[in-house]
C-alpha atoms as a PDB file:
ATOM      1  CA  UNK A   1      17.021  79.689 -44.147  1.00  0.00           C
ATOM      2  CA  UNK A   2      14.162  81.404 -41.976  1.00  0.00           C
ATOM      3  CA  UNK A   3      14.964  82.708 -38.783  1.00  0.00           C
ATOM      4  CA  UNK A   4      13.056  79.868 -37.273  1.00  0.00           C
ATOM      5  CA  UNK A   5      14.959  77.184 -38.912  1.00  0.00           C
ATOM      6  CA  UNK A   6      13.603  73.439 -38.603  1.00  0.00           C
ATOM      7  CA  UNK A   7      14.113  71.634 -35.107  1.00  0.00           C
ATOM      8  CA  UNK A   8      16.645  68.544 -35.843  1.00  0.00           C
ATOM      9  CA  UNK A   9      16.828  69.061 -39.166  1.00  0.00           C
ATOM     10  CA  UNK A  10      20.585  70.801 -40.962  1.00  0.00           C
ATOM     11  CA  UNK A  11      19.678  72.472 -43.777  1.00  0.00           C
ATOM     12  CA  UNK A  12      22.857  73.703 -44.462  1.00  0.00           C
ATOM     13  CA  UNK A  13      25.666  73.163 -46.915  1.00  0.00           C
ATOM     14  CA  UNK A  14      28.266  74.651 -43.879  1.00  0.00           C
ATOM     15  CA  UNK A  15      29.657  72.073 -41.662  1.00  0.00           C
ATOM     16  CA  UNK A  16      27.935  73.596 -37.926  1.00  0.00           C
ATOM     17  CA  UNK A  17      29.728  75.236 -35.718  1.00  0.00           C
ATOM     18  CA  UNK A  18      30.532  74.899 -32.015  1.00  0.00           C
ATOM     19  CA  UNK A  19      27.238  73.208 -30.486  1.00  0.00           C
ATOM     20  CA  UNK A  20      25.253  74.386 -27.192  1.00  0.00           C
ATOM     21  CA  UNK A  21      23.956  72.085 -24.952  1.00  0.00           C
ATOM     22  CA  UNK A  22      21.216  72.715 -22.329  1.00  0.00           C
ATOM     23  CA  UNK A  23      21.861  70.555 -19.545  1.00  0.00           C
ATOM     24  CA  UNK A  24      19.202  69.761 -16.815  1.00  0.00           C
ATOM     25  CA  UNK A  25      20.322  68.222 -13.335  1.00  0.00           C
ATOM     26  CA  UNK A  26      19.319  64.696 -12.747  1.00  0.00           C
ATOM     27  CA  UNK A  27      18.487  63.894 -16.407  1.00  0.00           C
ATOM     28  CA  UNK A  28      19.185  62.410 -19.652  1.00  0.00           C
ATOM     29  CA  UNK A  29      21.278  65.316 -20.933  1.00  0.00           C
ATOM     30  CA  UNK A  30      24.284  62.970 -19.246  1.00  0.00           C
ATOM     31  CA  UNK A  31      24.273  60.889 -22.594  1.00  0.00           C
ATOM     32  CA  UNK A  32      24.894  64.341 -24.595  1.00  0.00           C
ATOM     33  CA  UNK A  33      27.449  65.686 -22.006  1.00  0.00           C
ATOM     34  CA  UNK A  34      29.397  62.230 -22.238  1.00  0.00           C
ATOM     35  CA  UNK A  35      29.474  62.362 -25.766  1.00  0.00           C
ATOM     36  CA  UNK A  36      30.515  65.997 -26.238  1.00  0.00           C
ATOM     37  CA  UNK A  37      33.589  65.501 -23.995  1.00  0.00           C
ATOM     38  CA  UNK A  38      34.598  62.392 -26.161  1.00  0.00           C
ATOM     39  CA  UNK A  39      34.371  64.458 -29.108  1.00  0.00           C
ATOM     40  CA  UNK A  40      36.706  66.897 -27.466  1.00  0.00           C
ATOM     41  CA  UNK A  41      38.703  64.322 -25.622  1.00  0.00           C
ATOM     42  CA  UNK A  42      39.504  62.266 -28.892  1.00  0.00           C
ATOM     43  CA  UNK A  43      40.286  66.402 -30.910  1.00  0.00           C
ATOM     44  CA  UNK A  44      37.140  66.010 -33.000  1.00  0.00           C
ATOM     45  CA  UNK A  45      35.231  68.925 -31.384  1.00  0.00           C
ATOM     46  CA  UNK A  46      37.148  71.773 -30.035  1.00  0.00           C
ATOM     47  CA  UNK A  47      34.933  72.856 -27.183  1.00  0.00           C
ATOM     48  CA  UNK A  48      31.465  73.262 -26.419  1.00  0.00           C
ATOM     49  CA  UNK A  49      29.497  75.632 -25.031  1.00  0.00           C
ATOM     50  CA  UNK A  50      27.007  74.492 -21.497  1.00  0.00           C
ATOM     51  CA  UNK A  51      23.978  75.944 -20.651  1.00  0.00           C
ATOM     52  CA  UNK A  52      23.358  74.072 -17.109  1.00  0.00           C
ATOM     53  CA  UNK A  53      20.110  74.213 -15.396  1.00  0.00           C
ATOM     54  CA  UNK A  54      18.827  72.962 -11.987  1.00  0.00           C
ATOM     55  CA  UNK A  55      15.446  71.385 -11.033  1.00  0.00           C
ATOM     56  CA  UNK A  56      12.931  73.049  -8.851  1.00  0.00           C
ATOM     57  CA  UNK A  57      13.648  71.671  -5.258  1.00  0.00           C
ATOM     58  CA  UNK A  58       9.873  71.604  -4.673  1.00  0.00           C
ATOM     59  CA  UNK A  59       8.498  70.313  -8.104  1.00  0.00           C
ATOM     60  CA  UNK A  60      11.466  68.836 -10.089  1.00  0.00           C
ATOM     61  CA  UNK A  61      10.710  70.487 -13.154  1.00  0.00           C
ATOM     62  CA  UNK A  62      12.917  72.225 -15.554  1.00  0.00           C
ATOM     63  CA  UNK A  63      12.875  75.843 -15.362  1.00  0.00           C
ATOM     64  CA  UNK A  64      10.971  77.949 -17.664  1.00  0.00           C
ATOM     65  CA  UNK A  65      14.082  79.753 -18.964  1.00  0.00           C
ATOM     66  CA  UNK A  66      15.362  75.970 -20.634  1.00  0.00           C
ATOM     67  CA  UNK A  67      12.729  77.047 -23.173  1.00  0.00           C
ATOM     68  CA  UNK A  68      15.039  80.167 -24.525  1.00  0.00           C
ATOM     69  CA  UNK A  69      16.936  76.083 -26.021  1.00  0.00           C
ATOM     70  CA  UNK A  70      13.613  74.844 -27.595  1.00  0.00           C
ATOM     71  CA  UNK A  71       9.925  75.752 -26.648  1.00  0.00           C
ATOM     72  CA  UNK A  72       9.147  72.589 -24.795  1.00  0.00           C
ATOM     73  CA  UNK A  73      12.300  73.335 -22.409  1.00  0.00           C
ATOM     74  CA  UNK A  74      12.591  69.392 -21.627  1.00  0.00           C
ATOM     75  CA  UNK A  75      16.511  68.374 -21.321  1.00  0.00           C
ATOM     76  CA  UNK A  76      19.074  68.106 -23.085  1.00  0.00           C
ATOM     77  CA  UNK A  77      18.840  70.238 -25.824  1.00  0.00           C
ATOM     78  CA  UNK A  78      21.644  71.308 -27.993  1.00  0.00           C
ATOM     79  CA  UNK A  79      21.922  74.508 -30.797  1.00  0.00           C
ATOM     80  CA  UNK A  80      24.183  75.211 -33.383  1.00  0.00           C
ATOM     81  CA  UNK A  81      24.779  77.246 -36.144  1.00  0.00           C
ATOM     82  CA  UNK A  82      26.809  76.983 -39.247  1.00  0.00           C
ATOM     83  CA  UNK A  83      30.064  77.191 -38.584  1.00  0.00           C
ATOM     84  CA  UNK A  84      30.968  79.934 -41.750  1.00  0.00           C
ATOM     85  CA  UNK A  85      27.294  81.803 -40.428  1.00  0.00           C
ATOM     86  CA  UNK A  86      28.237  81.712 -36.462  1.00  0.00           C
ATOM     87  CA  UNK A  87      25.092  84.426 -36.467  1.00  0.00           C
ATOM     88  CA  UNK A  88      22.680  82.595 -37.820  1.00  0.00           C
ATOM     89  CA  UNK A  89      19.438  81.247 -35.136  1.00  0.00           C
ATOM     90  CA  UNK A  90      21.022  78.493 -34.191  1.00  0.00           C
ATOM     91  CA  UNK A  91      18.973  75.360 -35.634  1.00  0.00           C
ATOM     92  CA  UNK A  92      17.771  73.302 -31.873  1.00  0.00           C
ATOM     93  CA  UNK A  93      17.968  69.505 -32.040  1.00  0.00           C
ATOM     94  CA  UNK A  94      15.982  67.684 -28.960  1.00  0.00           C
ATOM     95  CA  UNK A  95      15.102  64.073 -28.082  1.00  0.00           C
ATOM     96  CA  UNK A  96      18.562  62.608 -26.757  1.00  0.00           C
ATOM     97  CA  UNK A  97      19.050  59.719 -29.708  1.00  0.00           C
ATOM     98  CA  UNK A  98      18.495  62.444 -32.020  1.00  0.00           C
ATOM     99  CA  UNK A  99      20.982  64.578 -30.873  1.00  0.00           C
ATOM    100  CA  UNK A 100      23.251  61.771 -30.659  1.00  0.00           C
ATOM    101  CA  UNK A 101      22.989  60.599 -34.055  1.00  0.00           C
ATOM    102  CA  UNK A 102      23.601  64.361 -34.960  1.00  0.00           C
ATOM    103  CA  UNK A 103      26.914  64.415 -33.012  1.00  0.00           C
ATOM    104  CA  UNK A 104      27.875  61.145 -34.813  1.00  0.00           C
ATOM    105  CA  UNK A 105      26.734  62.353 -38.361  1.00  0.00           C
ATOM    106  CA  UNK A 106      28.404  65.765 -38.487  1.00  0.00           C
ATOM    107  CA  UNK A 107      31.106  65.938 -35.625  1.00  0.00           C
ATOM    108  CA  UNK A 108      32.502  62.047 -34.466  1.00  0.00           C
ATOM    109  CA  UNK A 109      34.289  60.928 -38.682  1.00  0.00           C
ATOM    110  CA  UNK A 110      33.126  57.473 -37.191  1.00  0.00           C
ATOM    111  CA  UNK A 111      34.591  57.355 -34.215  1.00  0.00           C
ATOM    112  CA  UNK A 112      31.629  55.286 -32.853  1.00  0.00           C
ATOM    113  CA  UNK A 113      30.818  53.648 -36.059  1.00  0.00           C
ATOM    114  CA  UNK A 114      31.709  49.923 -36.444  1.00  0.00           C
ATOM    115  CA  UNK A 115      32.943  48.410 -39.816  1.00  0.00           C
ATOM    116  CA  UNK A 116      31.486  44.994 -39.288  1.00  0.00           C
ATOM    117  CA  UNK A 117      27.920  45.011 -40.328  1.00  0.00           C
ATOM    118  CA  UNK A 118      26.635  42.411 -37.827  1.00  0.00           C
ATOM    119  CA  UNK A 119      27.671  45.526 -34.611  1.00  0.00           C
ATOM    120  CA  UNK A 120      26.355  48.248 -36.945  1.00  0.00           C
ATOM    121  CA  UNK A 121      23.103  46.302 -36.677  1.00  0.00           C
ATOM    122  CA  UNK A 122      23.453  45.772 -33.020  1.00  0.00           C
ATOM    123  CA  UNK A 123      24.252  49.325 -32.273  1.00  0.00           C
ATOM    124  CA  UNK A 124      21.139  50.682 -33.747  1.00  0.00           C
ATOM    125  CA  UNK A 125      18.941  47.557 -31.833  1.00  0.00           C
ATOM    126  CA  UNK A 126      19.900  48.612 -28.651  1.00  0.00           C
ATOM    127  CA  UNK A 127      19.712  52.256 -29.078  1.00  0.00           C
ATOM    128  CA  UNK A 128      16.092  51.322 -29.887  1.00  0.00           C
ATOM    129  CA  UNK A 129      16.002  49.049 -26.520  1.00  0.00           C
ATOM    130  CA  UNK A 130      17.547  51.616 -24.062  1.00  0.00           C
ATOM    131  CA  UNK A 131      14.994  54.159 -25.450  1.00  0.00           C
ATOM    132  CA  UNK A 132      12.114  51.902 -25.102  1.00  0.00           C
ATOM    133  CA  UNK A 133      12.296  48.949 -23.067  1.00  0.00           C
ATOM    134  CA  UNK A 134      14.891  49.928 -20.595  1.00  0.00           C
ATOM    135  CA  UNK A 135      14.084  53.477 -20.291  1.00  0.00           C
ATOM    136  CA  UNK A 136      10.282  52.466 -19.785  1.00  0.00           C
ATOM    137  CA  UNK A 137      10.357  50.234 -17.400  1.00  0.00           C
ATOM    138  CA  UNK A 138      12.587  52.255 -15.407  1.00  0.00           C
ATOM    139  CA  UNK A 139      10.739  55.326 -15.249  1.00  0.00           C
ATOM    140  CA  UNK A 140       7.302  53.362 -14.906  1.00  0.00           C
ATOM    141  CA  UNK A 141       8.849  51.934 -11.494  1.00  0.00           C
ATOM    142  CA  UNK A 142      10.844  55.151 -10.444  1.00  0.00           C
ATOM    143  CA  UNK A 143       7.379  56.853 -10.657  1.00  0.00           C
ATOM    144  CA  UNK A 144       5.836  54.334  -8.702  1.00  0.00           C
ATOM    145  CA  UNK A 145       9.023  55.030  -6.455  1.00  0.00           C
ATOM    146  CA  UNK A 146       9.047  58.944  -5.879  1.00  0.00           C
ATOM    147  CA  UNK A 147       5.215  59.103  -5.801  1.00  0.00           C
ATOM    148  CA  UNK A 148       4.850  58.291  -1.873  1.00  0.00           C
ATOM    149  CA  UNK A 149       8.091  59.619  -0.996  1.00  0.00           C
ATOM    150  CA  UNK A 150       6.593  63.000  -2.504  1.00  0.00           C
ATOM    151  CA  UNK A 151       3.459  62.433  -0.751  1.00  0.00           C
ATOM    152  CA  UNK A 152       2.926  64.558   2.736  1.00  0.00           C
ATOM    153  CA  UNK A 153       2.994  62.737   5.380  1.00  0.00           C
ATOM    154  CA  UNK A 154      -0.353  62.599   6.965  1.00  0.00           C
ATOM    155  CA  UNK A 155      -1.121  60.535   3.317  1.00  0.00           C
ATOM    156  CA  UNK A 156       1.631  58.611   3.174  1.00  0.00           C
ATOM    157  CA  UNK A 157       1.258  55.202   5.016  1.00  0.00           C
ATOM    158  CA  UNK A 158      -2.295  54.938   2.949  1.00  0.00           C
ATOM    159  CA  UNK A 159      -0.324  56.116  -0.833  1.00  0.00           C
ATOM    160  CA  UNK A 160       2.650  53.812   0.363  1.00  0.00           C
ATOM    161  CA  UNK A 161       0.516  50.516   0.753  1.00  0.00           C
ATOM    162  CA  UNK A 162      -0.875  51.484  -2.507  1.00  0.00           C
ATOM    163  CA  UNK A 163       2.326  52.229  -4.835  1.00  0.00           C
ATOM    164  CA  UNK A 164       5.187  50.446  -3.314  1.00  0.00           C
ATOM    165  CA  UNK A 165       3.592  46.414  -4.565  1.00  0.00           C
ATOM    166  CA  UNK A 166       3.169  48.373  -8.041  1.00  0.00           C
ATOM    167  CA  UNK A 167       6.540  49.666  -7.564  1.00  0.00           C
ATOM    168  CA  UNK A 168       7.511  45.663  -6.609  1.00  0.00           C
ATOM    169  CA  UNK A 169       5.708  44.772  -9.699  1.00  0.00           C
ATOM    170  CA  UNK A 170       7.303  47.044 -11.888  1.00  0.00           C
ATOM    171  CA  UNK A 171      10.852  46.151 -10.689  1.00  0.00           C
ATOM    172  CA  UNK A 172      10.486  42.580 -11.669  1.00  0.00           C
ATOM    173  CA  UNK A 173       9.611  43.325 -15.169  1.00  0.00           C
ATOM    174  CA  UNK A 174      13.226  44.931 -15.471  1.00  0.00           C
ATOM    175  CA  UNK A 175      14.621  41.178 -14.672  1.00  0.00           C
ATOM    176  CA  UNK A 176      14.139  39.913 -18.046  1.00  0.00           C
ATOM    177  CA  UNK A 177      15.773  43.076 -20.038  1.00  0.00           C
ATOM    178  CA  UNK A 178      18.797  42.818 -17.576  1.00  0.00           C
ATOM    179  CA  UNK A 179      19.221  39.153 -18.366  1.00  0.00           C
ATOM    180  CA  UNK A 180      18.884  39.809 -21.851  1.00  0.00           C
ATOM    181  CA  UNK A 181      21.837  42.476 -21.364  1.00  0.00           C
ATOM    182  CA  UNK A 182      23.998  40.422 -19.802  1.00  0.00           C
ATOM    183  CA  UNK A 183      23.497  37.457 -21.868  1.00  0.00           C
ATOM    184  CA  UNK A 184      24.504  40.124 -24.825  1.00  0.00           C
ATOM    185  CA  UNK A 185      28.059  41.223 -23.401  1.00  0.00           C
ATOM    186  CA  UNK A 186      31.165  39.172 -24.043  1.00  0.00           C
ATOM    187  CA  UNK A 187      34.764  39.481 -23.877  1.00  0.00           C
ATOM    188  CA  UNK A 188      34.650  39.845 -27.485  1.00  0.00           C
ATOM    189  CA  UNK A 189      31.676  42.266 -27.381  1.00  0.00           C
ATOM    190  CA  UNK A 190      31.888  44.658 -23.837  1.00  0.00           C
ATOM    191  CA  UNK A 191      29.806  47.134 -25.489  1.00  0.00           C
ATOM    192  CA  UNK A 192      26.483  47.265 -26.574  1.00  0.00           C
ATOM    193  CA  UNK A 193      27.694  48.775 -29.899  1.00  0.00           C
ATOM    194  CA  UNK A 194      29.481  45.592 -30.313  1.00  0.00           C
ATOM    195  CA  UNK A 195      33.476  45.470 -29.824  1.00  0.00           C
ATOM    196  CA  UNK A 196      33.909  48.950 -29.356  1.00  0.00           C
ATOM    197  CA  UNK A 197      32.039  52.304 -27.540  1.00  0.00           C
ATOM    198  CA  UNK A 198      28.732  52.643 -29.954  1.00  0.00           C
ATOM    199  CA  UNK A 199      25.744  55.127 -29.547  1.00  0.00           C
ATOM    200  CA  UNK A 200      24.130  52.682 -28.136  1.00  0.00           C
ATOM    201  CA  UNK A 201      26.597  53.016 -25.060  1.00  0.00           C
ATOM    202  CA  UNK A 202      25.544  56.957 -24.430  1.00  0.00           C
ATOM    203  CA  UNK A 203      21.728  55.768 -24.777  1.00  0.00           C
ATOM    204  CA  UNK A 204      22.036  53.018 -22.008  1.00  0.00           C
ATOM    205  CA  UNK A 205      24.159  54.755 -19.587  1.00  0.00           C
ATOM    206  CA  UNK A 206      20.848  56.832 -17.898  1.00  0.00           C
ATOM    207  CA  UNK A 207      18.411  54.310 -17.206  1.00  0.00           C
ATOM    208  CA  UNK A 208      21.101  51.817 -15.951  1.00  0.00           C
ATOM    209  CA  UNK A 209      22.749  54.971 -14.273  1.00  0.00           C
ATOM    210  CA  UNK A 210      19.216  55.307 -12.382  1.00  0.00           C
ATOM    211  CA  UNK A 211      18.324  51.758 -11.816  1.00  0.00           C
ATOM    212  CA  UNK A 212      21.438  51.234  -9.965  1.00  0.00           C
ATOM    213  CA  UNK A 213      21.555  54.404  -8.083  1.00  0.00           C
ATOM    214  CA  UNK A 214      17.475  53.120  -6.891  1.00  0.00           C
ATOM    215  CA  UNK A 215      18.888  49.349  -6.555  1.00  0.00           C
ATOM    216  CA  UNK A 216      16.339  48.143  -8.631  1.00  0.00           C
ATOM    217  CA  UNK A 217      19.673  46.362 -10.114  1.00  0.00           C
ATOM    218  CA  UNK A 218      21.241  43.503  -8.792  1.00  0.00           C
ATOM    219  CA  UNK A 219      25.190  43.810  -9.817  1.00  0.00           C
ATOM    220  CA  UNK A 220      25.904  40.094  -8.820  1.00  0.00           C
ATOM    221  CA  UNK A 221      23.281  38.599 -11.435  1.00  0.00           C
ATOM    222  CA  UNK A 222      24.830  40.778 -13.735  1.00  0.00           C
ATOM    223  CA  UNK A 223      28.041  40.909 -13.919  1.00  0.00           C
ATOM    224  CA  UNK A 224      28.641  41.807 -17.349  1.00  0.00           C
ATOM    225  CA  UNK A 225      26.469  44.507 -17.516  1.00  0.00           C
ATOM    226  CA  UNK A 226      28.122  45.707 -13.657  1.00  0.00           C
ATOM    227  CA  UNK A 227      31.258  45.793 -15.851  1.00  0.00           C
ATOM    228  CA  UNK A 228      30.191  47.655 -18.177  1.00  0.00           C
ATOM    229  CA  UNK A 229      28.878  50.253 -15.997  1.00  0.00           C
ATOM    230  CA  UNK A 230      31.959  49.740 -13.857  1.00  0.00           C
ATOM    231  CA  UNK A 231      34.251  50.887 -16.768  1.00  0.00           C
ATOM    232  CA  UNK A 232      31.946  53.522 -17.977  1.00  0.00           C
ATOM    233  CA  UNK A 233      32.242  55.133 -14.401  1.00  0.00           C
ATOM    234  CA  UNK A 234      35.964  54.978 -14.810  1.00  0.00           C
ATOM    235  CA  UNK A 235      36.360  56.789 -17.772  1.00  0.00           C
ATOM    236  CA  UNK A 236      37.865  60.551 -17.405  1.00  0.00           C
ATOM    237  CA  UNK A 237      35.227  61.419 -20.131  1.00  0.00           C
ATOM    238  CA  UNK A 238      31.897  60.600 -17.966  1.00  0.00           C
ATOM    239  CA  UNK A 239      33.098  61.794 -14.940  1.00  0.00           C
ATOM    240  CA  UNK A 240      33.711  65.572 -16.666  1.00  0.00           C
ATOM    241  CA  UNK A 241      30.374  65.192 -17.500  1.00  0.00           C
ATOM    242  CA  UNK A 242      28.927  64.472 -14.466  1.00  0.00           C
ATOM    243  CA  UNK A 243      30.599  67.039 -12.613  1.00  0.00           C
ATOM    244  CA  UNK A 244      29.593  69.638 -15.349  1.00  0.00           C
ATOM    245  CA  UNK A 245      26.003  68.570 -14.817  1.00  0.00           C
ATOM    246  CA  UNK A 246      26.303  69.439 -11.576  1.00  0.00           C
ATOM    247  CA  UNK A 247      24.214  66.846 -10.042  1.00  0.00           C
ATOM    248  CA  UNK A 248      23.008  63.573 -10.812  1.00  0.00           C
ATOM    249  CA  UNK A 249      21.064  60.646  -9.307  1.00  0.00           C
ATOM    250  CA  UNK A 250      20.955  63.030  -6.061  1.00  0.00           C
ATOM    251  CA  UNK A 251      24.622  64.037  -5.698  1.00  0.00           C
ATOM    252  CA  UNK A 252      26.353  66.499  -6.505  1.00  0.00           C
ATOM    253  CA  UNK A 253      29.646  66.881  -8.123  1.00  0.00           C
END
C-alpha cells in the first residue's frame, strides 16, 4: 500500500480495524453514527472512535480541520486501518451510502441483509431513492427555506416574497415521494429494507429526520411512514447517536 491509500476502496487482505468517524453537527453523519452503535449494540463492532465537529454559527460550514478525515472535509467521514497494521494511514471512505455499504460488507455478518431476494431488491431501490429523490427535494426546499431567514433584515421582506412561493413549490413536490412511502410500508414490511432494519433505513432517516423537524411533513397523511420514524426515534441505538452528535435539526443533546 502507499501512504496515500485509495479513498473507499480496501485493499487489504486484513479484516480493518476499529473505524473513525468524523461527525459534523446537523448533518448526514447521523446515518453513520446510528449504524456504528448497532454494530456495537448487537457485539459486532467493539467500539468506535468519534471525531465530532460543530458548524460555524455564522456560515454553517464544516470547519477546515474536518479535512485532517478527507481533503474535501464534507461530513461524515470515517478511517480505518487494518486491523493486524493499526499504523498504517488509515484508508478514508466518504459519501454516506458508501460508508454504509462498507460497514455492512466488512463489519455487520448480515445483520441488515435480507434472505428473500424480492427485500434485497427493495433495500438497494430505496437506498437509491433516499439519496436522490428524497434527499433532493428536501434540500432544494430547505434552501429555499434558510435563504431569507439568513438574509439581513433590511432585505428580507423583498428575498422573502421571492423564495418562500419557491419554497411552497418545492414542498409540494415532496407529496408524491411521501405517498409513495407510505403506500410501501406494511405490517408485513415496516421497513424500507423490507421485513426487517435494511441500509436503506440509515439512508432515509436524515431527510425524513429534516422534513419533519421543518414540517414540510404531514404525519397524519402518513401514518406509516410517522411510524416508522416514530420507532426509529425510540430505539436506544439512534438516540446514542444523536446525543454523540451533539446537535441535530437545531437541538442539542
Amino acid at each position: 500500500m502507499t501512504s496515500q491509500p485509495q479513498h473507499n476502496y480496501w485493499g487489504y487482505d486484513s479484516a480493518p480495524g476499529i473505524p473513525t468517524v468524523y461527525s459534523l453537527t446537523d448533518s448526514g453523519s447521523i446515518r453513520v453514527l446510528w449504524a456504528l452503535e448497532d454494530l456495537v449494540e448487537k457485539g459486532l463492532l467493539e467500539s468506535y472512535n468519534l471525531k465530532a465537529f460543530e458548524r460555524s454559527k455564522t456560515t454553517a460550514k464544516a470547519p477546515e480541520s474536518m479535512k485532517e478525515g478527507f481533503r474535501l472535509g464534507t461530513a461524515p467521514i470515517l478511517t480505518v486501518s487494518p486491523a493486524s497494521a493499526p499504523d498504517e494511514p488509515p484508508t478514508p471512505f466518504v459519501e454516506g451510502r458508501l460508508i454504509l455499504q462498507f460497514l455492512s460488507d466488512h463489519y455487520a455478518k448480515g445483520l441488515w441483509d435480507s434472505p428473500a431476494p424480492e427485500d434485497q431488491a427493495r433495500n438497494v431501490f430505496f437506498q437509491e431513492f433516499a439519496g436522490t429523490t428524497v434527499s433532493t427535494l428536501t434540500s432544494l426546499t430547505l434552501t429555499m427555506d434558510l435563504i431569507p431567514e439568513a438574509t439581513p433584515w433590511p432585505l428580507k421582506p423583498l428575498v422573502k416574497l421571492l423564495f418562500v412561493p419557491l419554497m411552497s413549490v418545492f414542498k409540494g413536490k415532496l407529496v408524491v415521494p411521501f405517498k409513495f412511502l407510505e403506500d410501501t410500508l406494511s405490517e408485513d414490511k415496516p421497513w424500507f429494507g423490507g421485513a426487517k432494519l435494511g441500509l436503506a433505513d440509515f439512508c432515509m432517516i436524515f431527510p425524513l429526520d429534516t422534513c419533519v423537524a421543518r414540517r414540510y411533513f404531514d404525519a397524519a397523511k402518513y401514518p406509516k411512514v410517522a411510524q416508522w420514524h416514530k420507532t426509529v426515534h425510540e430505539m436506544p441505538t439512534y438516540q446514542r447517536a444523536v446525543k454523540k452528535m451533539g446537535e441535530y435539526n437545531g437541538i442539542k443533546s
